[in-house]
ModelCIF file with pLDDT and N, C-alpha, C, O atoms, coordinates in Angstrom:
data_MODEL
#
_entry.id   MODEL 
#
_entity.id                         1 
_entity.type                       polymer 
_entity.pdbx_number_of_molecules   1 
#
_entity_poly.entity_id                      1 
_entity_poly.type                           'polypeptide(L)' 
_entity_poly.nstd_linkage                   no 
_entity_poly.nstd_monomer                   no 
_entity_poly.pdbx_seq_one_letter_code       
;(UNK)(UNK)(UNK)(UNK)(UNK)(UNK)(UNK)(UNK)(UNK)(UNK)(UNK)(UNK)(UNK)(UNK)(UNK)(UNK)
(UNK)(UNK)(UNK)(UNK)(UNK)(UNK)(UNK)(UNK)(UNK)(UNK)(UNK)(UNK)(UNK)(UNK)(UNK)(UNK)
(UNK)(UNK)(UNK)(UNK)(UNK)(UNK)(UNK)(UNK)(UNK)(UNK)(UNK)(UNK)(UNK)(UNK)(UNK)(UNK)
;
_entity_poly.pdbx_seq_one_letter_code_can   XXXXXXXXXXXXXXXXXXXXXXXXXXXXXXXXXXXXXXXXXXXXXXXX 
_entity_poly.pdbx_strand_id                 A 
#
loop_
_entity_poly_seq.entity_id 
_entity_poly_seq.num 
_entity_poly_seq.mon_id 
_entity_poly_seq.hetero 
1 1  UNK n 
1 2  UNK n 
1 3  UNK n 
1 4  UNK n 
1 5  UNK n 
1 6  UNK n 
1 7  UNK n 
1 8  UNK n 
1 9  UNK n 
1 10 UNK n 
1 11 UNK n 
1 12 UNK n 
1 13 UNK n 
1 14 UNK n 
1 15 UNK n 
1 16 UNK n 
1 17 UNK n 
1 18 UNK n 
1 19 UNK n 
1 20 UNK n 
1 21 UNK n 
1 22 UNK n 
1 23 UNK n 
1 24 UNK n 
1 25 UNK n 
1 26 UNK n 
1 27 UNK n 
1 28 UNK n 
1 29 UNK n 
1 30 UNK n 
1 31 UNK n 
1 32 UNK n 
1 33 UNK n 
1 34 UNK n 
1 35 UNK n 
1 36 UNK n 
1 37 UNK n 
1 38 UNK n 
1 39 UNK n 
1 40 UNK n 
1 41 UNK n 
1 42 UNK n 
1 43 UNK n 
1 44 UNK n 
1 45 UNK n 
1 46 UNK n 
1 47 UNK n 
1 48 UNK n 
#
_struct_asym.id          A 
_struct_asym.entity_id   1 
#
loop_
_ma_qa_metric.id 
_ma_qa_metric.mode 
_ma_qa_metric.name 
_ma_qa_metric.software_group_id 
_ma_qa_metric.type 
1 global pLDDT . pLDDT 
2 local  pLDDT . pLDDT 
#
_ma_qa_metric_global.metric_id      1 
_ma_qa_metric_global.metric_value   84.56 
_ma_qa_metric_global.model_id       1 
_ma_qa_metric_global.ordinal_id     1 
#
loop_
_ma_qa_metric_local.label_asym_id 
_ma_qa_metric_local.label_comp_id 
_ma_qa_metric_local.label_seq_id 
_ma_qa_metric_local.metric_id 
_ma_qa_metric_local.metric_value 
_ma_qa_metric_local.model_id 
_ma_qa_metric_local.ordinal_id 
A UNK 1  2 76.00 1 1  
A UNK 2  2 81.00 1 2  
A UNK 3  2 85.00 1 3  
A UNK 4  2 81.00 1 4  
A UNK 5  2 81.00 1 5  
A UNK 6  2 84.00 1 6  
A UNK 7  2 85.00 1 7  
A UNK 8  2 82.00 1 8  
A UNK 9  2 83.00 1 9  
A UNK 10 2 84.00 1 10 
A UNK 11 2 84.00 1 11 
A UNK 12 2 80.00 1 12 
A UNK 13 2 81.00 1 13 
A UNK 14 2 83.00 1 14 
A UNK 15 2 86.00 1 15 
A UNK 16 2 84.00 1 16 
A UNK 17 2 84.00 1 17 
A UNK 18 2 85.00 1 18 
A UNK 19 2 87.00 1 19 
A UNK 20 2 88.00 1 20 
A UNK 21 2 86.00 1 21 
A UNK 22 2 87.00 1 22 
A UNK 23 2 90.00 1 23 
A UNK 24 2 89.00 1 24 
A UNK 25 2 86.00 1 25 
A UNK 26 2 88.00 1 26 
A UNK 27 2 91.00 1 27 
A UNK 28 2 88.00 1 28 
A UNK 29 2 86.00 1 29 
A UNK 30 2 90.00 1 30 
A UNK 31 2 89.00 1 31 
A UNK 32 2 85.00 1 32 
A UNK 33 2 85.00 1 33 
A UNK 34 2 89.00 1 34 
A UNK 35 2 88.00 1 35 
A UNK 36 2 84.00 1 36 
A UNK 37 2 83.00 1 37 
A UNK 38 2 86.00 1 38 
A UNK 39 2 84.00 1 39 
A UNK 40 2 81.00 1 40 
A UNK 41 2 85.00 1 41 
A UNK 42 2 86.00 1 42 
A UNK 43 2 84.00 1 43 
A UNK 44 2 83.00 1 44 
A UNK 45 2 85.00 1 45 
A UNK 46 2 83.00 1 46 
A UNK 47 2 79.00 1 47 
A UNK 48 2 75.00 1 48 
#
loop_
_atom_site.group_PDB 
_atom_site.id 
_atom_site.type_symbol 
_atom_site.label_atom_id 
_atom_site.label_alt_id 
_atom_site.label_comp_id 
_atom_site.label_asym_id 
_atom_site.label_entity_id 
_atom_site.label_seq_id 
_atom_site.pdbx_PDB_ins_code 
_atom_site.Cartn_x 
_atom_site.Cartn_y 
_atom_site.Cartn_z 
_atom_site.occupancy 
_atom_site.B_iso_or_equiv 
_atom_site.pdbx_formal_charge 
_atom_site.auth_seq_id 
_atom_site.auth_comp_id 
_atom_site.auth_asym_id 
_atom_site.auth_atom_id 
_atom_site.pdbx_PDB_model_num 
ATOM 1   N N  . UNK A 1 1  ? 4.978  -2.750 14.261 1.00 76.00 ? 1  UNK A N  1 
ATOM 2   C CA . UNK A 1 1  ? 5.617  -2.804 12.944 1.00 76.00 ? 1  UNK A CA 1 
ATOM 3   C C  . UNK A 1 1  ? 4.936  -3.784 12.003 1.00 76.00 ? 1  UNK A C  1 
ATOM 4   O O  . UNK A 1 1  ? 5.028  -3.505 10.807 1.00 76.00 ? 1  UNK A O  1 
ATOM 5   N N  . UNK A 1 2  ? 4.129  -5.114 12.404 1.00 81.00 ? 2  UNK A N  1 
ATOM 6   C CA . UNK A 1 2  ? 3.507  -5.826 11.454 1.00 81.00 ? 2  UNK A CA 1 
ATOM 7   C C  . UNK A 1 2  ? 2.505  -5.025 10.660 1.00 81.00 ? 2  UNK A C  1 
ATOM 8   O O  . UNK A 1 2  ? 2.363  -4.992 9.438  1.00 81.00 ? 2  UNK A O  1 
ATOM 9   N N  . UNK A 1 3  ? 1.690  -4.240 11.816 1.00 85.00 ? 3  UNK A N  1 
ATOM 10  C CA . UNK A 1 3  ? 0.840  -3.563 10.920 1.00 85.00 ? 3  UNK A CA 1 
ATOM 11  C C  . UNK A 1 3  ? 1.532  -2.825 9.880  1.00 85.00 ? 3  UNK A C  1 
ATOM 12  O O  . UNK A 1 3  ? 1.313  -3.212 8.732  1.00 85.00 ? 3  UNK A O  1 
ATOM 13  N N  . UNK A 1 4  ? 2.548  -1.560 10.082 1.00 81.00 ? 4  UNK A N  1 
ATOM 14  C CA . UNK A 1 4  ? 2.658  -0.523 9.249  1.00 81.00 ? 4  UNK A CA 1 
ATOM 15  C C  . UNK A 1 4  ? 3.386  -2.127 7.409  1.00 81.00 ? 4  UNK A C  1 
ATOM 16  O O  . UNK A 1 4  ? 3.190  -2.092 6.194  1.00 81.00 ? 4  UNK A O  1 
ATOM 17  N N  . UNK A 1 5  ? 3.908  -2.825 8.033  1.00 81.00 ? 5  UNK A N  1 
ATOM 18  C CA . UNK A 1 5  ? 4.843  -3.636 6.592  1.00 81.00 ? 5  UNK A CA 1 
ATOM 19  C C  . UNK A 1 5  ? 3.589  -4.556 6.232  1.00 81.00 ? 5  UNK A C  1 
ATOM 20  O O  . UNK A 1 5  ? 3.189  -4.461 5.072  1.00 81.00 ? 5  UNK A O  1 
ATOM 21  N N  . UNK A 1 6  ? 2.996  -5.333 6.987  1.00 84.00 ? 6  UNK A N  1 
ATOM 22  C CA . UNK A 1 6  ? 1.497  -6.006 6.202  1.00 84.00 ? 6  UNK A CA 1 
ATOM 23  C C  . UNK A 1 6  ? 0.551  -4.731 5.086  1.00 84.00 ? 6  UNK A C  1 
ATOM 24  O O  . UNK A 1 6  ? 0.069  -4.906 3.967  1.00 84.00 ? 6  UNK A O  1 
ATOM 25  N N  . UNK A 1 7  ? 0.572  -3.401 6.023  1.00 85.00 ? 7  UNK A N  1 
ATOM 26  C CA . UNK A 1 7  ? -0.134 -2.344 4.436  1.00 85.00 ? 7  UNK A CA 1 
ATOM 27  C C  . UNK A 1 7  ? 0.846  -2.482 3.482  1.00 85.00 ? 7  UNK A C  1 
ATOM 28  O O  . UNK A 1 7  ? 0.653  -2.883 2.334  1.00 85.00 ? 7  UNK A O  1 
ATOM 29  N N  . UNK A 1 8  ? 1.618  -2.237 3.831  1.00 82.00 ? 8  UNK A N  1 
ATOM 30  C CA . UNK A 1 8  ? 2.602  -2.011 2.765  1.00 82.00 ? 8  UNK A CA 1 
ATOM 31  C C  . UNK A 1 8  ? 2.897  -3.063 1.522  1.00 82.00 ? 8  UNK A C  1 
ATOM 32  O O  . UNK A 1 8  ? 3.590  -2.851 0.527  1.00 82.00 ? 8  UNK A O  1 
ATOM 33  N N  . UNK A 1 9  ? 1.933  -4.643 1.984  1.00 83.00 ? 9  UNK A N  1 
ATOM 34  C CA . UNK A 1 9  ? 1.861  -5.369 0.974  1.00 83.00 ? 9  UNK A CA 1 
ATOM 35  C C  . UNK A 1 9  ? 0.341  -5.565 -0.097 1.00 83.00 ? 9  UNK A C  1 
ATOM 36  O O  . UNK A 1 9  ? -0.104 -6.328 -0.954 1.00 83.00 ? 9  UNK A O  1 
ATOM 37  N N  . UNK A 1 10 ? 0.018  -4.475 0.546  1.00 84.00 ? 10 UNK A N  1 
ATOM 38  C CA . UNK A 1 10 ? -1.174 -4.324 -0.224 1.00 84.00 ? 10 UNK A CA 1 
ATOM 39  C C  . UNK A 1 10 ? -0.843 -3.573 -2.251 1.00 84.00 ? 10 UNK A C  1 
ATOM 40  O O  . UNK A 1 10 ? -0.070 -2.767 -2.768 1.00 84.00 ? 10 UNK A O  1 
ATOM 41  N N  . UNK A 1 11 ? -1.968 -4.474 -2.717 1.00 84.00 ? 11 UNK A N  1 
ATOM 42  C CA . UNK A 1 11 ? -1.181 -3.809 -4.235 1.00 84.00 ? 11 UNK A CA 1 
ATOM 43  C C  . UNK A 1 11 ? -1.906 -2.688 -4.717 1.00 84.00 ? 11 UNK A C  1 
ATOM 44  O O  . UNK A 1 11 ? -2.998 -2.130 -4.613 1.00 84.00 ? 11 UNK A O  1 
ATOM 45  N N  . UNK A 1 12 ? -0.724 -2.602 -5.334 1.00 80.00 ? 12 UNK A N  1 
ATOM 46  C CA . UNK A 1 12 ? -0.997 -1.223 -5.917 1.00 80.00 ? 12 UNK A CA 1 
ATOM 47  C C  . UNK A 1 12 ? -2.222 -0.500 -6.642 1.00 80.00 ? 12 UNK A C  1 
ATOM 48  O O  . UNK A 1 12 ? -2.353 0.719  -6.753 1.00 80.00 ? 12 UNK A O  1 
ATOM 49  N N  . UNK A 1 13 ? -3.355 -1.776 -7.257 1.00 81.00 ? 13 UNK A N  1 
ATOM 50  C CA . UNK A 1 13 ? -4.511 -1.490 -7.615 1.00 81.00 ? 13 UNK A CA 1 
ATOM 51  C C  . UNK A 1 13 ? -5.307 -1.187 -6.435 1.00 81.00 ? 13 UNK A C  1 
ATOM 52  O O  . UNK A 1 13 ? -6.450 -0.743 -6.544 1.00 81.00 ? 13 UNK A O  1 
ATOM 53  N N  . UNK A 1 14 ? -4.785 -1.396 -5.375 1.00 83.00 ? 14 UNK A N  1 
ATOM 54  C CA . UNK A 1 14 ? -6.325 -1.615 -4.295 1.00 83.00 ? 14 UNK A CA 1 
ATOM 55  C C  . UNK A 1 14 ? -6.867 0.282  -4.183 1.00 83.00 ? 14 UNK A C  1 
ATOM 56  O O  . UNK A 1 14 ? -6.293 1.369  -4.237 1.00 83.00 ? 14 UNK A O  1 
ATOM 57  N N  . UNK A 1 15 ? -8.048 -0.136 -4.033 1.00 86.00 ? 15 UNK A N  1 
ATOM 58  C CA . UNK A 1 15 ? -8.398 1.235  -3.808 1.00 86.00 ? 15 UNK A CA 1 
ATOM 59  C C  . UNK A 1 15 ? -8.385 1.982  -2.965 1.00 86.00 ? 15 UNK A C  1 
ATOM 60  O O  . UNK A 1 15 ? -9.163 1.739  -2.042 1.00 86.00 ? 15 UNK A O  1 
ATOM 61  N N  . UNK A 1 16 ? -7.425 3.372  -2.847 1.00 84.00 ? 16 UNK A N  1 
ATOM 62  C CA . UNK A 1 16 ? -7.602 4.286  -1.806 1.00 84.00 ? 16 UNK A CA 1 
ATOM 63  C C  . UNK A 1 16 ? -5.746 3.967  -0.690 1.00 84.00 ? 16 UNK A C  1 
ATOM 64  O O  . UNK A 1 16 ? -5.302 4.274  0.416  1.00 84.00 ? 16 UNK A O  1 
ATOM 65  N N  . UNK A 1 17 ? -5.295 3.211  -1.901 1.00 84.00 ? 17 UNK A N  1 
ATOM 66  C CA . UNK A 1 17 ? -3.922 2.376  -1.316 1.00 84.00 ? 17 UNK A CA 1 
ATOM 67  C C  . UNK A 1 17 ? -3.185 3.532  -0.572 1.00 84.00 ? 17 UNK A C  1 
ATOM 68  O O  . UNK A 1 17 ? -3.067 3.331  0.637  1.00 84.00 ? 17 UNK A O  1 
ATOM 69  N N  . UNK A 1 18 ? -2.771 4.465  -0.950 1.00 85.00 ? 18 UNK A N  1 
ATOM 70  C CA . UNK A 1 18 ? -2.056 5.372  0.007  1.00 85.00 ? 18 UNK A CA 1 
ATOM 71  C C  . UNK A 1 18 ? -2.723 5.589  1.084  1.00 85.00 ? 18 UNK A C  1 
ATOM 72  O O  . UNK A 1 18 ? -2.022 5.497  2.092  1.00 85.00 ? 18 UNK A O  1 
ATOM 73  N N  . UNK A 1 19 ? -4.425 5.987  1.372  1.00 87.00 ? 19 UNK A N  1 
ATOM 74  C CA . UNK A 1 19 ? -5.021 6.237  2.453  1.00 87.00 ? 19 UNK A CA 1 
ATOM 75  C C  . UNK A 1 19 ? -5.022 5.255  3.469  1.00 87.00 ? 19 UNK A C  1 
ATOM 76  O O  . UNK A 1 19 ? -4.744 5.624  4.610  1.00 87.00 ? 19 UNK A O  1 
ATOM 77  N N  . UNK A 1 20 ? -5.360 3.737  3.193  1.00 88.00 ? 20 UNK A N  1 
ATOM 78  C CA . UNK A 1 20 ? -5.545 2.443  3.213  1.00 88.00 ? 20 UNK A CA 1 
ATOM 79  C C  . UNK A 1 20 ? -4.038 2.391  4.256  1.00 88.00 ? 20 UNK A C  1 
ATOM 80  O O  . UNK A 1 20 ? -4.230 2.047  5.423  1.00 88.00 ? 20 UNK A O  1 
ATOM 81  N N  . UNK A 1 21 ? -2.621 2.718  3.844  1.00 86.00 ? 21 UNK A N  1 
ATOM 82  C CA . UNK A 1 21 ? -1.331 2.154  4.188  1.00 86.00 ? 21 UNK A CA 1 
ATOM 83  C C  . UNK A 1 21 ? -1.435 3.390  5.364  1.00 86.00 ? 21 UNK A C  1 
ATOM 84  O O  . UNK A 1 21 ? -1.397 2.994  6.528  1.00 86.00 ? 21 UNK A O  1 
ATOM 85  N N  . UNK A 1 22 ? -1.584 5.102  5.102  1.00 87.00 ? 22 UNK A N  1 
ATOM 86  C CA . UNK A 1 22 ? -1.189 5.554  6.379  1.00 87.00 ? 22 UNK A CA 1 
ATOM 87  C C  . UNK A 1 22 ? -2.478 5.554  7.462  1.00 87.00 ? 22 UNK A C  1 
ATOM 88  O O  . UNK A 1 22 ? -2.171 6.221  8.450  1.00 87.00 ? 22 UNK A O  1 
ATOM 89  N N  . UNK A 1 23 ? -3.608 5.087  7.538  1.00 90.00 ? 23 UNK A N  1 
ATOM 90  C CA . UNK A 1 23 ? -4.442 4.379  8.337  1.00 90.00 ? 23 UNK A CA 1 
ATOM 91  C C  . UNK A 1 23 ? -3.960 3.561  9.206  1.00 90.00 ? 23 UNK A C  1 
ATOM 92  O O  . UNK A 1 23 ? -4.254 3.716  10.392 1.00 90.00 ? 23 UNK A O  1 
ATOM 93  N N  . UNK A 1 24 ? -3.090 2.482  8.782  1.00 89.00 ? 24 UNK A N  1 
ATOM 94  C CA . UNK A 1 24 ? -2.339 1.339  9.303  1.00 89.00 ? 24 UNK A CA 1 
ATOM 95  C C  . UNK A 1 24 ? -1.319 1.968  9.852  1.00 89.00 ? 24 UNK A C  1 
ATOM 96  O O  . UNK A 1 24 ? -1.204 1.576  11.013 1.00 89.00 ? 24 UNK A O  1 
ATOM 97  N N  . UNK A 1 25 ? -0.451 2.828  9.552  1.00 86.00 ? 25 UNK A N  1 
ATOM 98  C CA . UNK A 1 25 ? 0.125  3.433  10.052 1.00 86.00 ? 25 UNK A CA 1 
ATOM 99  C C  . UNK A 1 25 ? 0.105  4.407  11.371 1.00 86.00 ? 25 UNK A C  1 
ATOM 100 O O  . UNK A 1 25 ? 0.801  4.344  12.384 1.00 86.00 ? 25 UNK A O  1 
ATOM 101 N N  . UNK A 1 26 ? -0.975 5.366  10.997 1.00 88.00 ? 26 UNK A N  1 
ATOM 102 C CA . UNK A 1 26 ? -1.743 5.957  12.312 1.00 88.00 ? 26 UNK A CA 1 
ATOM 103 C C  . UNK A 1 26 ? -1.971 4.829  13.324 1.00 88.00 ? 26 UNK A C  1 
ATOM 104 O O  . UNK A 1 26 ? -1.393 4.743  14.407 1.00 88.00 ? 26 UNK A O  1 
ATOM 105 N N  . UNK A 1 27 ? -2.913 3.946  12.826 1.00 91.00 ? 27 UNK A N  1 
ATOM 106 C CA . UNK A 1 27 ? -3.216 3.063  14.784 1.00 91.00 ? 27 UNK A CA 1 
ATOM 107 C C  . UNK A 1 27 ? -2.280 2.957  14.679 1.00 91.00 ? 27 UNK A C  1 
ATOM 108 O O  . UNK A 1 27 ? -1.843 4.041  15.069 1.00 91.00 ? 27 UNK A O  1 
ATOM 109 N N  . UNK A 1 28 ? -1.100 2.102  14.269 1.00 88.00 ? 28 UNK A N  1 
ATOM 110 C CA . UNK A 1 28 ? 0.088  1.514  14.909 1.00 88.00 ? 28 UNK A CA 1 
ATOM 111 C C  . UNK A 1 28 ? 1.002  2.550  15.631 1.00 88.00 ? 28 UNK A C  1 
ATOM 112 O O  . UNK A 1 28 ? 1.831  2.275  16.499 1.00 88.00 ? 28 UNK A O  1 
ATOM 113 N N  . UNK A 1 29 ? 0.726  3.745  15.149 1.00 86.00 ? 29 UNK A N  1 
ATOM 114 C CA . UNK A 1 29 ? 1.897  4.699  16.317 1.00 86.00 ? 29 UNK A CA 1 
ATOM 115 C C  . UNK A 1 29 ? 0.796  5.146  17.263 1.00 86.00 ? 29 UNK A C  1 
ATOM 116 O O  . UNK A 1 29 ? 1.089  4.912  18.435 1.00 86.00 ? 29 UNK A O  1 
ATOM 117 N N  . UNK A 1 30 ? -0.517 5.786  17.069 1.00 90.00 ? 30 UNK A N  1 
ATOM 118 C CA . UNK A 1 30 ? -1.827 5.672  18.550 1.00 90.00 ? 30 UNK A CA 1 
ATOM 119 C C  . UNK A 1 30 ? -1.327 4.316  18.946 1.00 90.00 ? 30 UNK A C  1 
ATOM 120 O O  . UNK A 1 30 ? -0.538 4.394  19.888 1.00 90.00 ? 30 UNK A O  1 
ATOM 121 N N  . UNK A 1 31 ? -1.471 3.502  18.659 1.00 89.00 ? 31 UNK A N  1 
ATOM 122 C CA . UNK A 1 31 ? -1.538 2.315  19.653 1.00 89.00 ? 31 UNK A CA 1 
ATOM 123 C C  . UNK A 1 31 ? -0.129 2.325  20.490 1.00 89.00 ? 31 UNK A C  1 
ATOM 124 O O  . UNK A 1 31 ? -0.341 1.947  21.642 1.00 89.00 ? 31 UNK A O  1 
ATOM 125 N N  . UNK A 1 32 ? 0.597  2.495  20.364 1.00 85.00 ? 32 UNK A N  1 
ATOM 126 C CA . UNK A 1 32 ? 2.490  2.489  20.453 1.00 85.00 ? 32 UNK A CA 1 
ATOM 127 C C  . UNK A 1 32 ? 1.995  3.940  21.676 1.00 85.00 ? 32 UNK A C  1 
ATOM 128 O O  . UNK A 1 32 ? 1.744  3.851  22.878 1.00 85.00 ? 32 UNK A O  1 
ATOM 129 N N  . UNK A 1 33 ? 1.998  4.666  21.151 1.00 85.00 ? 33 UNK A N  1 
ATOM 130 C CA . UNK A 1 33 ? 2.062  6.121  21.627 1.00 85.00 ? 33 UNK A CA 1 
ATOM 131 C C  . UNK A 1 33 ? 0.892  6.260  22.901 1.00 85.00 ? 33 UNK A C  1 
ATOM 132 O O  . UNK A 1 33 ? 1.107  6.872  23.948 1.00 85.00 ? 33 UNK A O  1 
ATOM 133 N N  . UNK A 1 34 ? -0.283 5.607  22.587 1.00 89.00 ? 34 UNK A N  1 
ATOM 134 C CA . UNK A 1 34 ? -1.264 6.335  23.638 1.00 89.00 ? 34 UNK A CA 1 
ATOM 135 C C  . UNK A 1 34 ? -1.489 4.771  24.648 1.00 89.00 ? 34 UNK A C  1 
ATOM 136 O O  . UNK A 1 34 ? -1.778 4.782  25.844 1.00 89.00 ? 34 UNK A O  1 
ATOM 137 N N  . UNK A 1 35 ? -1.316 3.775  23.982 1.00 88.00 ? 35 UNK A N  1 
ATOM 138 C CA . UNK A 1 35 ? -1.177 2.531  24.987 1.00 88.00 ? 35 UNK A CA 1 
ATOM 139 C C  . UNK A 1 35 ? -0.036 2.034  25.437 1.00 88.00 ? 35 UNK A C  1 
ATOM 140 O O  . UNK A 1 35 ? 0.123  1.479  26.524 1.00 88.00 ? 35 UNK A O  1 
ATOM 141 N N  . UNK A 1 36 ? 0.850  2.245  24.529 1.00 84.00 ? 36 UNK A N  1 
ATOM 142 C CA . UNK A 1 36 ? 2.452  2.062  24.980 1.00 84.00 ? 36 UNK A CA 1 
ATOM 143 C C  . UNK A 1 36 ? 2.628  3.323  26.394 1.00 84.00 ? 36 UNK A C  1 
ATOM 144 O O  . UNK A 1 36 ? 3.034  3.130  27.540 1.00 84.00 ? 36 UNK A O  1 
ATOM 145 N N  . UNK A 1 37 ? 2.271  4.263  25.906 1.00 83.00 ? 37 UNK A N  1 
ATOM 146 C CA . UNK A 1 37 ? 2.796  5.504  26.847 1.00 83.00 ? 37 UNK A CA 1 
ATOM 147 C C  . UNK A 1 37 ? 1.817  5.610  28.288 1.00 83.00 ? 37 UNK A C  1 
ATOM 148 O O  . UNK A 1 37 ? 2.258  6.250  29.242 1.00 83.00 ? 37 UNK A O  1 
ATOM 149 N N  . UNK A 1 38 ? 0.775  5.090  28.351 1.00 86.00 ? 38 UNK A N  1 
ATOM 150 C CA . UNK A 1 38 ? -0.064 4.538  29.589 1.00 86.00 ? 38 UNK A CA 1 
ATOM 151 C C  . UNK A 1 38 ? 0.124  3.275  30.448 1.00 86.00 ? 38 UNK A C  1 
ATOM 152 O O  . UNK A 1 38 ? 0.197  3.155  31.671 1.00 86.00 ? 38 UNK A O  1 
ATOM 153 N N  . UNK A 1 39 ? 0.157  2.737  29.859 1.00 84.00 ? 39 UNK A N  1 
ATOM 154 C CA . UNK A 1 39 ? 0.046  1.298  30.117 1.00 84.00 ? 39 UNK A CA 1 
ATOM 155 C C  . UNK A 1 39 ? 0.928  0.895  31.577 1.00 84.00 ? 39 UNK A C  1 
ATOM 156 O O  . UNK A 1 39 ? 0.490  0.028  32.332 1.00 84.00 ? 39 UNK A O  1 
ATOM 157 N N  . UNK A 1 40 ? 1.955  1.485  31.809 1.00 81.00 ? 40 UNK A N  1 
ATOM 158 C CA . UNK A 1 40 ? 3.201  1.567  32.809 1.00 81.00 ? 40 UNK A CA 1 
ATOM 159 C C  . UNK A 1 40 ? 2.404  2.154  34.031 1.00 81.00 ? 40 UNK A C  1 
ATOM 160 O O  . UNK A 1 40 ? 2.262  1.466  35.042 1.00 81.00 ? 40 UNK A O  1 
ATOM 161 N N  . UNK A 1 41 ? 1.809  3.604  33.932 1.00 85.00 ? 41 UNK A N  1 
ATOM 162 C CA . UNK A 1 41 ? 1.193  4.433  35.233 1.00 85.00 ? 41 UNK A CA 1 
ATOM 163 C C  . UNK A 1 41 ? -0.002 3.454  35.389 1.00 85.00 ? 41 UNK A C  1 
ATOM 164 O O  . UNK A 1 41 ? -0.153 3.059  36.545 1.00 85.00 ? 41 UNK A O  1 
ATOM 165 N N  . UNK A 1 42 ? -0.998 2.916  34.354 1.00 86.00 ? 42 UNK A N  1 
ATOM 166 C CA . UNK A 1 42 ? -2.155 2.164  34.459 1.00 86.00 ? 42 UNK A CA 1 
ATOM 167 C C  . UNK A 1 42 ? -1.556 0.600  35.704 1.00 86.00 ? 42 UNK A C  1 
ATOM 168 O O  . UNK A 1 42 ? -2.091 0.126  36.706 1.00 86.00 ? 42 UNK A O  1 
ATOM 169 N N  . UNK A 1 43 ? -0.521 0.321  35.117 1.00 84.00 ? 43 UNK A N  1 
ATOM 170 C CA . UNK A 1 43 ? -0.658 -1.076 35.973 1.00 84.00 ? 43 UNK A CA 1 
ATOM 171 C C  . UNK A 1 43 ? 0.015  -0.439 37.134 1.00 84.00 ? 43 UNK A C  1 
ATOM 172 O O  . UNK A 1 43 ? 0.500  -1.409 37.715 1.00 84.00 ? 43 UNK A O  1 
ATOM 173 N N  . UNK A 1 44 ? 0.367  0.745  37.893 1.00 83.00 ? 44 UNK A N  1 
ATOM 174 C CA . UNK A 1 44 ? 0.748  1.180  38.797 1.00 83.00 ? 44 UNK A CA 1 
ATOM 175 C C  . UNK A 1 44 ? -0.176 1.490  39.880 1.00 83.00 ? 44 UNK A C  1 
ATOM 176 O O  . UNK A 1 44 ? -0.061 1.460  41.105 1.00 83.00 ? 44 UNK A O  1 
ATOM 177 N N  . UNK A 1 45 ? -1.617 1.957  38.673 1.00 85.00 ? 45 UNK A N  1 
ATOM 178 C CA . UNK A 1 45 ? -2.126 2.097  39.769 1.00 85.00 ? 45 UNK A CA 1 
ATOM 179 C C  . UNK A 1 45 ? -3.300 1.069  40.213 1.00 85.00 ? 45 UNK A C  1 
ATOM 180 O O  . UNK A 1 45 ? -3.868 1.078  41.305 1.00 85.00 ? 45 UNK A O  1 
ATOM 181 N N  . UNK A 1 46 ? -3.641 -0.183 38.696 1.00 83.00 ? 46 UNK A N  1 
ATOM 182 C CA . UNK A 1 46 ? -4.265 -1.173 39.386 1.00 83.00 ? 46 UNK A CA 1 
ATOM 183 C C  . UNK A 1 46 ? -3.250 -1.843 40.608 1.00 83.00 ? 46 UNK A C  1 
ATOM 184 O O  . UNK A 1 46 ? -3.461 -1.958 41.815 1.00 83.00 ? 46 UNK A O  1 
ATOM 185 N N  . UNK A 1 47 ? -2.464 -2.102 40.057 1.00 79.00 ? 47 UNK A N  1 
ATOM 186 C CA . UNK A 1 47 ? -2.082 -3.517 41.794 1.00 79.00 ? 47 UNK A CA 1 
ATOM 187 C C  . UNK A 1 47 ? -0.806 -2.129 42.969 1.00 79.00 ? 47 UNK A C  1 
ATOM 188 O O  . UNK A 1 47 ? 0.150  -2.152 43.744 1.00 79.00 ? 47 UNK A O  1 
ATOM 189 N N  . UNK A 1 48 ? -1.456 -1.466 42.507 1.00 75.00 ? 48 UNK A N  1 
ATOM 190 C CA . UNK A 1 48 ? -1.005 -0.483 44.102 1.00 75.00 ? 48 UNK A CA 1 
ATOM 191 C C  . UNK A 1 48 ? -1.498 -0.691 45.567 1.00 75.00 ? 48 UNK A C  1 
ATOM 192 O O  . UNK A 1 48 ? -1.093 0.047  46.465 1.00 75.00 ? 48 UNK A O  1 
#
């Protein structure tokens, strides 16, 4: 969530600001979604 509300303080001149905010948005749910959703079977099967 820091990421997606830190874009979101970006101003309104910056360039490319909508692309710029759902960028930040994308990793933060990949990151949530594809490391959040691994991460559990991964340490299962290092110290198995």
């Amino acid at each position: 969530a820091v990421t997606v509300a830190a874009a979101q303080t970006l101003p309104e001149d910056a360039p490319h600001r909508p692309l710029l905010v759902f960028v930040a948005f994308a990793v933060a749910t990949l990151s949530l979604l594809v490391q959040g959703g691994t991460v559990g079977p991964l340490v299962k099967i290092l110290f198995r």
